[in-house]
N, C-alpha and C. Protein backbone atom coordinates (compact mmCIF):
# COMPACT_ATOMS: atom_id res chain seq x y z
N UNK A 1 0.85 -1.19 0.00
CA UNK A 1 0.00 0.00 0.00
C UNK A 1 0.88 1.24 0.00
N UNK A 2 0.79 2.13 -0.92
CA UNK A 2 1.60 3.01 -1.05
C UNK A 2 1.47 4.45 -0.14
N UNK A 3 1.78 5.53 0.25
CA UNK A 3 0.91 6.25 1.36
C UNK A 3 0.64 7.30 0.11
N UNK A 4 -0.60 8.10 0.22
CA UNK A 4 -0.78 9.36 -0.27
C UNK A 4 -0.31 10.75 -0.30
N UNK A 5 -0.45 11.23 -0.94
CA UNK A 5 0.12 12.45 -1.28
C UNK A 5 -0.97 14.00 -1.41
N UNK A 6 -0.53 14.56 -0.77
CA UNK A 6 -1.52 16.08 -0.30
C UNK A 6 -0.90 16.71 -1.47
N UNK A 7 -2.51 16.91 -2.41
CA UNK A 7 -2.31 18.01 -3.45
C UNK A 7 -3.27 19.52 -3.23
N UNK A 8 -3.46 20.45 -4.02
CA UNK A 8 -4.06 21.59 -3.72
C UNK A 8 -4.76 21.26 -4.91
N UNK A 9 -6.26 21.38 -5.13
CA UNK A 9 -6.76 21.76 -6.19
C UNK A 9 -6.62 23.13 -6.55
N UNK A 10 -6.35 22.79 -7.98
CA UNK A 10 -5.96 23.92 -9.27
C UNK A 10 -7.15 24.46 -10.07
N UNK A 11 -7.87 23.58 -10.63
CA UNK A 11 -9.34 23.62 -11.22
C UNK A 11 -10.04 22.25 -10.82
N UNK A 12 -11.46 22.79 -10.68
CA UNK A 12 -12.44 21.82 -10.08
C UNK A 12 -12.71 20.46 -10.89
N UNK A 13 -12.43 19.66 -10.35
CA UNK A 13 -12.94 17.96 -11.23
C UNK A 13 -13.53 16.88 -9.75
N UNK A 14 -14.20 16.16 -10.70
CA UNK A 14 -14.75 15.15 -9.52
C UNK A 14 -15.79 15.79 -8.75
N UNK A 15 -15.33 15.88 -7.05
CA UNK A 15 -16.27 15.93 -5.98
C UNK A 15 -15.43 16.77 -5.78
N UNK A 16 -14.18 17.87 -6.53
CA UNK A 16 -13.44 18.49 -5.40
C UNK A 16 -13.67 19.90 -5.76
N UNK A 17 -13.03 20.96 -5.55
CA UNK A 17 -13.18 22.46 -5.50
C UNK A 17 -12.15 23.01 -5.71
N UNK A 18 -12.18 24.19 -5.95
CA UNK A 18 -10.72 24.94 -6.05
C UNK A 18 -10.33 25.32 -4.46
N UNK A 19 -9.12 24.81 -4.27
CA UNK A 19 -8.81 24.78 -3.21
C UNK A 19 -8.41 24.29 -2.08
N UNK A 20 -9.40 22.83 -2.58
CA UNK A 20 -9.38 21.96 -1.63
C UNK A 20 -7.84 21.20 -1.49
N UNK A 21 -7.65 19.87 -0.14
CA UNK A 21 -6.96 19.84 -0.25
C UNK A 21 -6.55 18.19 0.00
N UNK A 22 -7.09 17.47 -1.05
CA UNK A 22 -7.38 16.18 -0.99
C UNK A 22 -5.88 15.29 -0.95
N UNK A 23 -6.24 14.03 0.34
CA UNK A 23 -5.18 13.06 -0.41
C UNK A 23 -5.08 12.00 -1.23
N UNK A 24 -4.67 12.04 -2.19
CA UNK A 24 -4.43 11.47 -3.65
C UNK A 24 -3.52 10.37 -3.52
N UNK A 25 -3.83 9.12 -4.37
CA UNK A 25 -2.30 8.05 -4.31
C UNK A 25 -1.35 8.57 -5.07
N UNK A 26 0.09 8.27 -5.38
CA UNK A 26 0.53 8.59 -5.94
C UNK A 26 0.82 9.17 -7.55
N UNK A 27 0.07 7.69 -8.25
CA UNK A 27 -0.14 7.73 -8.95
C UNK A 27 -1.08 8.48 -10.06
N UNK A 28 -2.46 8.50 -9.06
CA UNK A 28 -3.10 9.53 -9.60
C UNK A 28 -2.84 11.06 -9.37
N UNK A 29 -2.39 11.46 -8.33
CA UNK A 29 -1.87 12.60 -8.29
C UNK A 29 -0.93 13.34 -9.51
N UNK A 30 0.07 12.09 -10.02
CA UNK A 30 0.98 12.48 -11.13
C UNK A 30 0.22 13.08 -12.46
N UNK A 31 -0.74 11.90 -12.75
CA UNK A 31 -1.98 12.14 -13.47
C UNK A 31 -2.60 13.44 -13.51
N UNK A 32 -2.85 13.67 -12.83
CA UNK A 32 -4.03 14.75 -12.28
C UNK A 32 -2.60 15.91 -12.54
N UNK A 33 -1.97 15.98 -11.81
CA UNK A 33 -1.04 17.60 -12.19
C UNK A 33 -0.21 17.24 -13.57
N UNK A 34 -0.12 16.36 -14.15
CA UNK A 34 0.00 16.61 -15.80
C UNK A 34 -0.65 17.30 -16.64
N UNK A 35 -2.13 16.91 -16.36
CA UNK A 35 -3.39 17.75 -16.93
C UNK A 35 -3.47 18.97 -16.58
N UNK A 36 -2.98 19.65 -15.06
CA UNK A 36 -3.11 20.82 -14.65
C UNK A 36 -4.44 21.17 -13.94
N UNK A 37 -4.71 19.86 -13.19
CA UNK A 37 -6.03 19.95 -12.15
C UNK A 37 -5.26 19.96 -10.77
N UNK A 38 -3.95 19.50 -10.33
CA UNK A 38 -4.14 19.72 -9.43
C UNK A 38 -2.17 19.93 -9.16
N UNK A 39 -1.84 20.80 -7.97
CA UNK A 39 -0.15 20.66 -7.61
C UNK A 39 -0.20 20.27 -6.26
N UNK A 40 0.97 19.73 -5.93
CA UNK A 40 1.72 19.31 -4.67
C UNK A 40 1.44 20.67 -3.65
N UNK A 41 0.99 20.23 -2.51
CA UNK A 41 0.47 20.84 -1.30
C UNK A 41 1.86 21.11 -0.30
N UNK A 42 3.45 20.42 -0.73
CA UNK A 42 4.14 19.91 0.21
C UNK A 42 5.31 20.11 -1.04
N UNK A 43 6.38 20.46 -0.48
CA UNK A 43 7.42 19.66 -0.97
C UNK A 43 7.91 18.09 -0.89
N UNK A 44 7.24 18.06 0.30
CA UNK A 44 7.68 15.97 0.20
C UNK A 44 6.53 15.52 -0.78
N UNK A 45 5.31 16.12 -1.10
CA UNK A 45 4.30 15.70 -2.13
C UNK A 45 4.96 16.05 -3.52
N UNK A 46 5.59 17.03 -3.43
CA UNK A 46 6.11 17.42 -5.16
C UNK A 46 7.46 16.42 -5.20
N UNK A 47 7.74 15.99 -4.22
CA UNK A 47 8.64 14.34 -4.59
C UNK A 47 8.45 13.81 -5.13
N UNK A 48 7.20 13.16 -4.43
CA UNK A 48 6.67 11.54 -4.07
C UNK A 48 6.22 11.58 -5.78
N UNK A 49 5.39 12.50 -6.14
CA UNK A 49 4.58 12.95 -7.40
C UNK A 49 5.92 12.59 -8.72
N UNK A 50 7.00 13.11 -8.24
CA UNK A 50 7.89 13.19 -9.64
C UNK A 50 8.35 12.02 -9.12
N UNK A 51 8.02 11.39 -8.44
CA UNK A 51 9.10 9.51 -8.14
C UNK A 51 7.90 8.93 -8.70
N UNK A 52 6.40 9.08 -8.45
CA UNK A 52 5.74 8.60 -9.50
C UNK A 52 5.68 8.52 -10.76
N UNK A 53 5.68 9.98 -11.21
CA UNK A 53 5.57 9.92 -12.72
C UNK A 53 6.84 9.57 -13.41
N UNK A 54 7.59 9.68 -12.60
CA UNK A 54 8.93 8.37 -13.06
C UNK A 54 8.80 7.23 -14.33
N UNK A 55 8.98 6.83 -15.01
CA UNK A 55 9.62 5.44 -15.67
C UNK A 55 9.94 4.62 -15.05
N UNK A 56 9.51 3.61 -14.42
CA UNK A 56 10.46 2.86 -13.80
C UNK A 56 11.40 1.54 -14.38
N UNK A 57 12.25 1.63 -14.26
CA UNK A 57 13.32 0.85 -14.90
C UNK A 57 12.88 -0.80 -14.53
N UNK A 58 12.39 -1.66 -15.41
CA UNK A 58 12.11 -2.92 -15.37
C UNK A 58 13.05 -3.80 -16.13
């Protein structure tokens, strides 16, 4: 189980708001601030986010 990551909503999608300040898995979080719905709440979140959207070497 991976732990989540605190983003800030950017523009409203889903159930959320501008503003809010939901926690996201990793993965989708990467997702979500590619599109420009949502950024890292944290510097340890704007990590975790770019170790997600990573490549990972298999």
């Amino acid at each position: 189980m991976s732990k989540k990551v605190k983003v800030e909503v950017a523009v409203p999608f889903e159930r959320y708001k501008i503003g809010d300040t939901p926690s996201l898995a990793p993965q989708k979080a990467a997702a979500l601030e590619k599109q420009g719905l949502v950024k890292p709440a944290t510097k340890t979140a704007e990590k975790q986010i770019a170790k997600a959207a990573a490549p990972s070497a298999v």
